[in-house]
C-alpha atoms as a PDB file:
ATOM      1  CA  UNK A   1      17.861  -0.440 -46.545  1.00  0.00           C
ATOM      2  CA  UNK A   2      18.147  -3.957 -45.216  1.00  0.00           C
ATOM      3  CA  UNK A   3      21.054  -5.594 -43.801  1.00  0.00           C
ATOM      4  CA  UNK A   4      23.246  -7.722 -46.711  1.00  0.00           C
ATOM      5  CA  UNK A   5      22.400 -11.441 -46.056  1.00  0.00           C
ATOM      6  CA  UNK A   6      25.911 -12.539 -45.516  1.00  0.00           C
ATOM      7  CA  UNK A   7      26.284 -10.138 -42.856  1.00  0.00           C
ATOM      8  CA  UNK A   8      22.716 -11.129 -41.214  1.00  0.00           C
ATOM      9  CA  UNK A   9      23.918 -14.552 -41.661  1.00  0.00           C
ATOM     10  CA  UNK A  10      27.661 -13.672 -40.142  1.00  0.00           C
ATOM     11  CA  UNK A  11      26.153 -13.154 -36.766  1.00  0.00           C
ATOM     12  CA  UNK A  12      26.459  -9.514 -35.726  1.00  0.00           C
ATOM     13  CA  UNK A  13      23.247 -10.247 -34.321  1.00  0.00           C
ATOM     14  CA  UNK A  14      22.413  -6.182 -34.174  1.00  0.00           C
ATOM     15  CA  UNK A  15      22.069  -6.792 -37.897  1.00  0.00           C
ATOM     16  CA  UNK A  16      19.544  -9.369 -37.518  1.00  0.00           C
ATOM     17  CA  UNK A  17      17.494  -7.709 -35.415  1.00  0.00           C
ATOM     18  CA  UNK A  18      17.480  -4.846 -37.734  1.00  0.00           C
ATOM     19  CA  UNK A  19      16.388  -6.890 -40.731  1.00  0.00           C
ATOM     20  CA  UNK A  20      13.448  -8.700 -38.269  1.00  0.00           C
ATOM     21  CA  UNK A  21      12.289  -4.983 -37.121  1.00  0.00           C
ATOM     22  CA  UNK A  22      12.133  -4.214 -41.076  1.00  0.00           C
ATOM     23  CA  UNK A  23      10.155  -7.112 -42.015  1.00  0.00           C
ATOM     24  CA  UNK A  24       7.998  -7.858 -38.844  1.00  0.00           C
ATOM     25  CA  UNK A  25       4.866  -6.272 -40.248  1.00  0.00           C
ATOM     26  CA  UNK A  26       4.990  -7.727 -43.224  1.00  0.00           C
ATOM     27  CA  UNK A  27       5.630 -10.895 -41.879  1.00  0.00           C
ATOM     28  CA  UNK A  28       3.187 -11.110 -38.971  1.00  0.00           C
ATOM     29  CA  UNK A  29       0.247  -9.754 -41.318  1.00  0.00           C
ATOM     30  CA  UNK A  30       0.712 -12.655 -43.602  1.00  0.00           C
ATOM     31  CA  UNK A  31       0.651 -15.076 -40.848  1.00  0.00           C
ATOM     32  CA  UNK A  32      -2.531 -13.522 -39.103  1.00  0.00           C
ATOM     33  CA  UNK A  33      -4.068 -13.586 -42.256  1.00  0.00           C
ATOM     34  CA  UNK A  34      -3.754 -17.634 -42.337  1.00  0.00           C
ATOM     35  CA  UNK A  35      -4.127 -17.950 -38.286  1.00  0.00           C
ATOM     36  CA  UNK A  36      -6.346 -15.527 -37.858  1.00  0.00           C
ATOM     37  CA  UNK A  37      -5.429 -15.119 -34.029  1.00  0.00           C
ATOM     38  CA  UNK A  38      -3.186 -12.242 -32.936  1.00  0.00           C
ATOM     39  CA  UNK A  39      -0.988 -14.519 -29.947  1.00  0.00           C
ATOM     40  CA  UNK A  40      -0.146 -17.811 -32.662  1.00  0.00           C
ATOM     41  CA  UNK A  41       0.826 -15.161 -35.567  1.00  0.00           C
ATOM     42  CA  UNK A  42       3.250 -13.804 -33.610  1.00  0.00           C
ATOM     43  CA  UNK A  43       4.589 -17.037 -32.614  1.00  0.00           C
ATOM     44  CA  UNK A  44       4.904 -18.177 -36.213  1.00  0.00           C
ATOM     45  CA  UNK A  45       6.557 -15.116 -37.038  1.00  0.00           C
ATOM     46  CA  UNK A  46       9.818 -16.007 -34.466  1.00  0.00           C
ATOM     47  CA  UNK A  47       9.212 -19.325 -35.699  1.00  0.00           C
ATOM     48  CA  UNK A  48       9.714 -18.246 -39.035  1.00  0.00           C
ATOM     49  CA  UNK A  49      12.689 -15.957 -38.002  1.00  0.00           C
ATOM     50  CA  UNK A  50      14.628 -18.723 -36.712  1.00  0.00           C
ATOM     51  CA  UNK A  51      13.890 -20.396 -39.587  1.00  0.00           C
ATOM     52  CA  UNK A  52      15.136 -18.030 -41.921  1.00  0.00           C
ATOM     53  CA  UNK A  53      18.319 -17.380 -39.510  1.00  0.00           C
ATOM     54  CA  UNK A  54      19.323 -20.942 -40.110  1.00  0.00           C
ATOM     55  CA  UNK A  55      18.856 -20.952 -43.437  1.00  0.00           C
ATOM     56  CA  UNK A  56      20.470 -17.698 -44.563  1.00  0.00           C
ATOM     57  CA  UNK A  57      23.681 -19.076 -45.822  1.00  0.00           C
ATOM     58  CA  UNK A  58      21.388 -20.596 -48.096  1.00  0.00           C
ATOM     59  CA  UNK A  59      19.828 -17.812 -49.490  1.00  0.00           C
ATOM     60  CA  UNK A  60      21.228 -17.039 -53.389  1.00  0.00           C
ATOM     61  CA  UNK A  61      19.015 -13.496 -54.179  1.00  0.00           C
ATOM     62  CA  UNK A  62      16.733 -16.042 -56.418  1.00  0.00           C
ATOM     63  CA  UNK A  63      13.913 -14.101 -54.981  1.00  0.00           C
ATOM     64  CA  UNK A  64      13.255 -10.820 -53.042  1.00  0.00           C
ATOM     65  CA  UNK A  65      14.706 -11.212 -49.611  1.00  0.00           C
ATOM     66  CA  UNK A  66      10.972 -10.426 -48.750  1.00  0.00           C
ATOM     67  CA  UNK A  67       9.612 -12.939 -50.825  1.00  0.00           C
ATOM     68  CA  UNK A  68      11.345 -15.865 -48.790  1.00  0.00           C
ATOM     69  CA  UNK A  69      10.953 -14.654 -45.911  1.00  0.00           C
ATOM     70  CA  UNK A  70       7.016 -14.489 -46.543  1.00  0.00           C
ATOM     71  CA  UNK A  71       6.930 -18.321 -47.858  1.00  0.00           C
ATOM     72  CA  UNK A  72       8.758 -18.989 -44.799  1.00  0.00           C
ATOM     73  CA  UNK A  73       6.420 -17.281 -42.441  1.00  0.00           C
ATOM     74  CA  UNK A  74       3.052 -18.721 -44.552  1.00  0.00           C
ATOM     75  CA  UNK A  75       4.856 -22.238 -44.779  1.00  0.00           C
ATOM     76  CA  UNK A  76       4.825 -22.316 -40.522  1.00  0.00           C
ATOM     77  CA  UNK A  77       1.211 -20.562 -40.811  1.00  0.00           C
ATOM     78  CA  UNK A  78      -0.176 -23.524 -43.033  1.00  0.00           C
ATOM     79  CA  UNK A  79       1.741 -25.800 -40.555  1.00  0.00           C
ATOM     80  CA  UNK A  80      -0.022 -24.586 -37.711  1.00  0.00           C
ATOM     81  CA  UNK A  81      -3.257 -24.214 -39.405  1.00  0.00           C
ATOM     82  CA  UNK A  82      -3.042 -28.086 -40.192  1.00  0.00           C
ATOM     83  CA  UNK A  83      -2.001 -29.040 -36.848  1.00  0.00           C
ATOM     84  CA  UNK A  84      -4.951 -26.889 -35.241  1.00  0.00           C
ATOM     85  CA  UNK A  85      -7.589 -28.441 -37.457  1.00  0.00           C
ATOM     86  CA  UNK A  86      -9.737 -26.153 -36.700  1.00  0.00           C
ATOM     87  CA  UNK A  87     -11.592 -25.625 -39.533  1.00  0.00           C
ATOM     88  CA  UNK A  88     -13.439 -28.714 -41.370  1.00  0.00           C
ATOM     89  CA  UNK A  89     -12.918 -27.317 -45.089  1.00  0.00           C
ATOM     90  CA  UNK A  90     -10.176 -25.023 -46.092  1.00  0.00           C
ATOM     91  CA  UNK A  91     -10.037 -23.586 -49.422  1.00  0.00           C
ATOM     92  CA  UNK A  92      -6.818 -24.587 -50.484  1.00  0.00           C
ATOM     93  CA  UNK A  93      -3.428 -21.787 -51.136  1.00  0.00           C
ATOM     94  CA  UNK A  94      -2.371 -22.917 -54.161  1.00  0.00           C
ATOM     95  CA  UNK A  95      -6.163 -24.148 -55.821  1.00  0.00           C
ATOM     96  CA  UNK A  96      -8.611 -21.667 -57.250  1.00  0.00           C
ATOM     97  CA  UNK A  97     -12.386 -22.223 -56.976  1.00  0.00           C
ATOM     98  CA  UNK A  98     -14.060 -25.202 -59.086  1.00  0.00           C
ATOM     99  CA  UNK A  99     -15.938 -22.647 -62.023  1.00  0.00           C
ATOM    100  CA  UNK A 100     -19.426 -22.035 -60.879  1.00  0.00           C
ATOM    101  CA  UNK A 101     -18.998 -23.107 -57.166  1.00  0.00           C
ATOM    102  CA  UNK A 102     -20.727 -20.675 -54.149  1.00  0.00           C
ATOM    103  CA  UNK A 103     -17.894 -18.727 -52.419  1.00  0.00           C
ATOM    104  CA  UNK A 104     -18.903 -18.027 -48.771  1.00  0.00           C
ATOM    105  CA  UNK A 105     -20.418 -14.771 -48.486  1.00  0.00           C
ATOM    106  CA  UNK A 106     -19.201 -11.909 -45.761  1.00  0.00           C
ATOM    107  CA  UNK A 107     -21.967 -11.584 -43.501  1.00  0.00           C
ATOM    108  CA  UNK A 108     -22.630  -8.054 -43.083  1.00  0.00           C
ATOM    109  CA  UNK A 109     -25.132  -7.703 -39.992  1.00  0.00           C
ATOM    110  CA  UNK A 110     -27.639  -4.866 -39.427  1.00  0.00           C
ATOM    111  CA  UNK A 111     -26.412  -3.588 -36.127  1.00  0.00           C
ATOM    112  CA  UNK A 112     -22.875  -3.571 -38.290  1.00  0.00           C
ATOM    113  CA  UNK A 113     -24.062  -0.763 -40.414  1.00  0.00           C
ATOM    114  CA  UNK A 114     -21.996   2.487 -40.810  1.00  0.00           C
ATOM    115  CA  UNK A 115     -23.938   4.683 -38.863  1.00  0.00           C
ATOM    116  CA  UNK A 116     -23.509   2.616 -35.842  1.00  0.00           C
ATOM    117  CA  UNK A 117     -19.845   3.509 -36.428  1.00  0.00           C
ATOM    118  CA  UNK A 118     -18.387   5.801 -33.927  1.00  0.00           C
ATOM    119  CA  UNK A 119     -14.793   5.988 -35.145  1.00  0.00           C
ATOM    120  CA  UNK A 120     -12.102   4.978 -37.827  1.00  0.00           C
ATOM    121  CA  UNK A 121     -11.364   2.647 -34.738  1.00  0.00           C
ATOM    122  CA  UNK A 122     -14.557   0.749 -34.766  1.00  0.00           C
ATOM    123  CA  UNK A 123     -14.509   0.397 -38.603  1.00  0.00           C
ATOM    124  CA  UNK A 124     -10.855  -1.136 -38.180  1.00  0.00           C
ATOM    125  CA  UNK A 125     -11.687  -3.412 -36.207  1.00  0.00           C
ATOM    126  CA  UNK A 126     -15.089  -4.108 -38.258  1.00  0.00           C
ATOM    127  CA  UNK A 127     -12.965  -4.643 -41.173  1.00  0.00           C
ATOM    128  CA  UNK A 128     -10.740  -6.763 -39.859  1.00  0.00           C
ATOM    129  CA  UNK A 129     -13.530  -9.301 -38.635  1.00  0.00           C
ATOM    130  CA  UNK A 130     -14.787  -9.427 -42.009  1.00  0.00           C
ATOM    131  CA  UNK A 131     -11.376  -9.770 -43.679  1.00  0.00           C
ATOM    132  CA  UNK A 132     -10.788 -13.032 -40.711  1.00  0.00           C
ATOM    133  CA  UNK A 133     -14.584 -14.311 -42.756  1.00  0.00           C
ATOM    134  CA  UNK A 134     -12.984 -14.655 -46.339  1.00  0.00           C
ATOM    135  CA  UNK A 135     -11.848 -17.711 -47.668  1.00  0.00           C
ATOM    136  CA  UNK A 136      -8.430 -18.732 -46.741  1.00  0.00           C
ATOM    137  CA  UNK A 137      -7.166 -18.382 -50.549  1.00  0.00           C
ATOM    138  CA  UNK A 138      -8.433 -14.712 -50.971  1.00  0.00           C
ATOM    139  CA  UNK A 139      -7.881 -13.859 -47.327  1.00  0.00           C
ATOM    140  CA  UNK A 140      -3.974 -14.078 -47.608  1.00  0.00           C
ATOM    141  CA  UNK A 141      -4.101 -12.445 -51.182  1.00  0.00           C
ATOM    142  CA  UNK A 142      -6.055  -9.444 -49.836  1.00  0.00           C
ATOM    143  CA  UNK A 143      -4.170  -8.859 -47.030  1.00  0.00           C
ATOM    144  CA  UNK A 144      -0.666  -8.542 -48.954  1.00  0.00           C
ATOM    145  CA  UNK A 145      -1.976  -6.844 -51.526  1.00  0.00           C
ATOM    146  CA  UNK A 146      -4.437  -4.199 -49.964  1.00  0.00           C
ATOM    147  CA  UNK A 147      -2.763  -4.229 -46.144  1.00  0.00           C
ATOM    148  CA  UNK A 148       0.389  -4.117 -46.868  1.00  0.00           C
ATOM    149  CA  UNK A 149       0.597  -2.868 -50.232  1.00  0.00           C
ATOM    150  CA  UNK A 150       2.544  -5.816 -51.993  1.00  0.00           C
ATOM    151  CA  UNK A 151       2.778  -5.666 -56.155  1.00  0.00           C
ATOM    152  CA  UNK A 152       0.819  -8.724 -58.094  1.00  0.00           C
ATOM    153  CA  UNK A 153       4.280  -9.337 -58.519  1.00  0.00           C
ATOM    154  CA  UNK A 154       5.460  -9.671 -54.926  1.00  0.00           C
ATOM    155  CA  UNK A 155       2.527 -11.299 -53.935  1.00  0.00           C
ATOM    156  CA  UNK A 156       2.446 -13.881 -56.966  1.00  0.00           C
ATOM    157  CA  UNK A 157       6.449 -14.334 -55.989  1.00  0.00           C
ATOM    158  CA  UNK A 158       6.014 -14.678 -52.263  1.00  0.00           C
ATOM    159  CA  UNK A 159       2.786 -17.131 -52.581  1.00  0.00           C
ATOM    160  CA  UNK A 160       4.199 -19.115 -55.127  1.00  0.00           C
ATOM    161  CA  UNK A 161       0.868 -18.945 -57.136  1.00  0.00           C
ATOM    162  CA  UNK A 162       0.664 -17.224 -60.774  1.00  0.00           C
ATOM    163  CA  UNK A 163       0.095 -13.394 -60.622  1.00  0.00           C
ATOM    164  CA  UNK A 164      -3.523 -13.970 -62.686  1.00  0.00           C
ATOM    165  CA  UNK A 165      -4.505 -16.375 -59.680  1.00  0.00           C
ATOM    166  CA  UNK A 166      -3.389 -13.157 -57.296  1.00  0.00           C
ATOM    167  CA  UNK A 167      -5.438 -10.544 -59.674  1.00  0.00           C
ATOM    168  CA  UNK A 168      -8.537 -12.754 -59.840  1.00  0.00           C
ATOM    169  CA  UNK A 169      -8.501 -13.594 -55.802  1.00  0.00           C
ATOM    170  CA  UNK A 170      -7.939  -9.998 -54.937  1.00  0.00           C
ATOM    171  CA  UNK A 171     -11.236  -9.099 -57.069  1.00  0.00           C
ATOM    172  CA  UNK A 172     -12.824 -11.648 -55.540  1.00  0.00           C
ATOM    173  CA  UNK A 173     -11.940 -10.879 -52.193  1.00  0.00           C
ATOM    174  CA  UNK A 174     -12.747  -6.893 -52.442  1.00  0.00           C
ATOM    175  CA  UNK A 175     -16.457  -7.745 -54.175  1.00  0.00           C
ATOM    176  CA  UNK A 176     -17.004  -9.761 -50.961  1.00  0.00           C
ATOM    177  CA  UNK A 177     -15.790  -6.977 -48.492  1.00  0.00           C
ATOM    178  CA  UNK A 178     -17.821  -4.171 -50.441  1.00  0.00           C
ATOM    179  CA  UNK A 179     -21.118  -6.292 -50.026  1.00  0.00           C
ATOM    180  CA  UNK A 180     -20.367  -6.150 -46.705  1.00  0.00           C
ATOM    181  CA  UNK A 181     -18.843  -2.720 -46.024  1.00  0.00           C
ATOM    182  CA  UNK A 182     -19.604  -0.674 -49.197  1.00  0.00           C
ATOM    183  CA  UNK A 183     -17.633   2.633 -48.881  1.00  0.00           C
ATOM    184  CA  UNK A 184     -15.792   2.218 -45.738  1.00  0.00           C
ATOM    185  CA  UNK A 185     -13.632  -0.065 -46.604  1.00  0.00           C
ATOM    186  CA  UNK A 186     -11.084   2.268 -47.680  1.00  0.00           C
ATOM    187  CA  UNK A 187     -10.632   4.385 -44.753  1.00  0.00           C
ATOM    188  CA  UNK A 188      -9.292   1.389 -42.499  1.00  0.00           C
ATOM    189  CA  UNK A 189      -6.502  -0.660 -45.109  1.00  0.00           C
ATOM    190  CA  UNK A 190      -3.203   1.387 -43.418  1.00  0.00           C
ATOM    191  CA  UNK A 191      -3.435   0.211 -39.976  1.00  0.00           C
ATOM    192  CA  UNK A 192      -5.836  -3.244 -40.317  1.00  0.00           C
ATOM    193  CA  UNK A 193      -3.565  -6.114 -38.400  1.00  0.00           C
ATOM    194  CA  UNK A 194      -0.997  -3.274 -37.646  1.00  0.00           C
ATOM    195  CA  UNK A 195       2.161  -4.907 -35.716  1.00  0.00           C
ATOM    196  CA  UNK A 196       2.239  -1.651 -33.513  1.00  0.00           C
ATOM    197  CA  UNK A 197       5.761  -1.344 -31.626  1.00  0.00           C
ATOM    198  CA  UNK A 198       5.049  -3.635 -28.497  1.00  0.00           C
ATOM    199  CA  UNK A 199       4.546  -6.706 -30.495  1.00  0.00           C
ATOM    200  CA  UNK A 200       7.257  -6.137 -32.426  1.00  0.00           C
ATOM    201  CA  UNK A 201       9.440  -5.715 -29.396  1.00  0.00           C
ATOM    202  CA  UNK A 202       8.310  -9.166 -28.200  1.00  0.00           C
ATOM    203  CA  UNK A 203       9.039 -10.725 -31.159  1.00  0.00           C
ATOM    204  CA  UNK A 204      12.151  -9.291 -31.715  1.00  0.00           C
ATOM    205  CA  UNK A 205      13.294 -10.216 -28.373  1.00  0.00           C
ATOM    206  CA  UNK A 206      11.726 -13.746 -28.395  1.00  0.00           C
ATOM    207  CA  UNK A 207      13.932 -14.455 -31.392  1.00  0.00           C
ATOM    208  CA  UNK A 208      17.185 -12.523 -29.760  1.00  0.00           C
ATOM    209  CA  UNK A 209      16.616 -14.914 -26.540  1.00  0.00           C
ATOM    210  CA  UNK A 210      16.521 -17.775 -28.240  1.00  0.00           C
ATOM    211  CA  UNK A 211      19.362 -17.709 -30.395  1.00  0.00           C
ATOM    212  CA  UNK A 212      21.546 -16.471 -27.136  1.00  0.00           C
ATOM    213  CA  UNK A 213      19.982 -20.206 -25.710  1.00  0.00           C
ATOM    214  CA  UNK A 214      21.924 -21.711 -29.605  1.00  0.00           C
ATOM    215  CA  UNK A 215      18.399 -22.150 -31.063  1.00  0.00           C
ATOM    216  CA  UNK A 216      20.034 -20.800 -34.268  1.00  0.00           C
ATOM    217  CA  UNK A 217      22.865 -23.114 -34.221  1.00  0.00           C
ATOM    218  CA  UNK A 218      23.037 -25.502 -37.396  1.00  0.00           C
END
C-alpha cells in the first residue's frame, strides 16, 4: 500500500522513496509517452517528484494520489515538449480531432512484417516505435490505458479530459496500431516502455540527492 501523504510529506524520507519506487512506472510511462525519448522522461519524472514533494502538504485526497501525481508528471512533459519545439504541429491534450479531418497513419513498412520477427523482443521494441508515431492526444491515452492498465476512469481523472474523449482516443489509437501490427500487438503491452529496476534506481536516487542538497525545501 502506499505511504499516507502526511507522512511522505513529514519527511521520513524512507517513506518517500517508497511511494516514488511505487509510482515510477507509472509515472515515467506517461512522460515517455509525451517525450518520446527514454533520457528526458526520466528527467521529468524527478522533476515531477520534486514537484509533488513540495506540494504534498497540499494534497486534500480530491483525487487518486496517482491521479496527481500523473498531471504532475504530464504537466512537466508538456513543458518540456513546448520548450523543445520539436515538432511543428502537435495535436493538442485536451482537443479532439476537427470531425472529418485525416489522422496520421502508422506506417507499417514491409521489412517490418511479422515474419521478420525473431522474438517477443523485436516486436517490443517494434511496437513501441509505432506507439512513439501516434498522435500526441491518442499516444498518451493508449499508453495509460493499454501499458499500464489505467481504468477510463483513472485515465479521464489523471488527464483531466472527459472519460468519452479517453474511450474514443483509445479506439482510435488501437485501429491505427492494428493497421500496422495486426495480431501482434497483444503479445508486447506488459513490458512496452518498462521502467526496469536500473532506471528506477537512478531516479530514485536523483530525487534522494537532491532533496539532501534542500531542493525540496519550500
Amino acid at each position: 500500500m502506499p505511504a499516507p501523504i502526511p507522512a511522505a510529506r513529514a519527511a521520513p524520507l524512507p517513506a518517500f522513496e517508497q511511494l516514488m519506487r511505487e509510482h515510477n512506472r507509472l509515472l515515467f510511462r506517461a512522460a515517455r509517452a509525451i517525450l518520446r525519448d527514454d533520457a528526458e522522461a526520466e528527467d521529468a519524472v524527478q522533476e515531477a517528484w520534486l514537484r509533488a514533494y513540495r506540494s504534498l502538504d497540499g494534497f486534500r485526497g480530491d483525487a487518486k494520489l496517482s491521479s496527481w501525481l500523473v498531471r504532475i508528471v504530464v504537466n512537466e512533459a508538456l513543458g518540456r515538449l513546448r520548450k523543445r519545439a520539436r515538432r511543428a504541429e502537435v495535436v493538442p491534450l485536451h482537443g479532439g480531432a476537427a470531425e472529418g479531418e485525416r489522422q496520421p497513419e502508422v506506417a507499417m513498412h514491409e521489412h517490418d512484417g511479422p515474419e521478420h520477427l525473431t522474438g517477443r523482443g523485436e516486436i517490443r521494441r517494434l511496437l513501441e516505435a509505432k506507439i512513439d508515431a501516434l498522435p500526441e492526444a491518442f499516444r498518451v491515452v493508449f499508453v495509460l490505458r493499454a501499458v499500464q492498465e489505467l481504468s477510463v476512469e483513472e485515465a479521464a481523472a489523471a488527464l483531466q479530459i472527459p472519460e468519452a474523449t479517453v474511450r474514443t482516443r483509445f479506439f482510435r489509437a488501437r485501429s491505427l496500431l492494428r493497421e500496422a501490427l495486426s495480431q501482434e500487438i497483444d503479445l508486447a503491452f506488459g513490458g512496452a516502455f518498462d521502467i526496469g529496476g536500473r532506471r528506477c534506481d537512478r531516479i530514485v536516487a536523483g530525487v534522494m540527492a537532491r532533496l539532501a542538497a534542500g531542493e525540496g525545501d519550500l
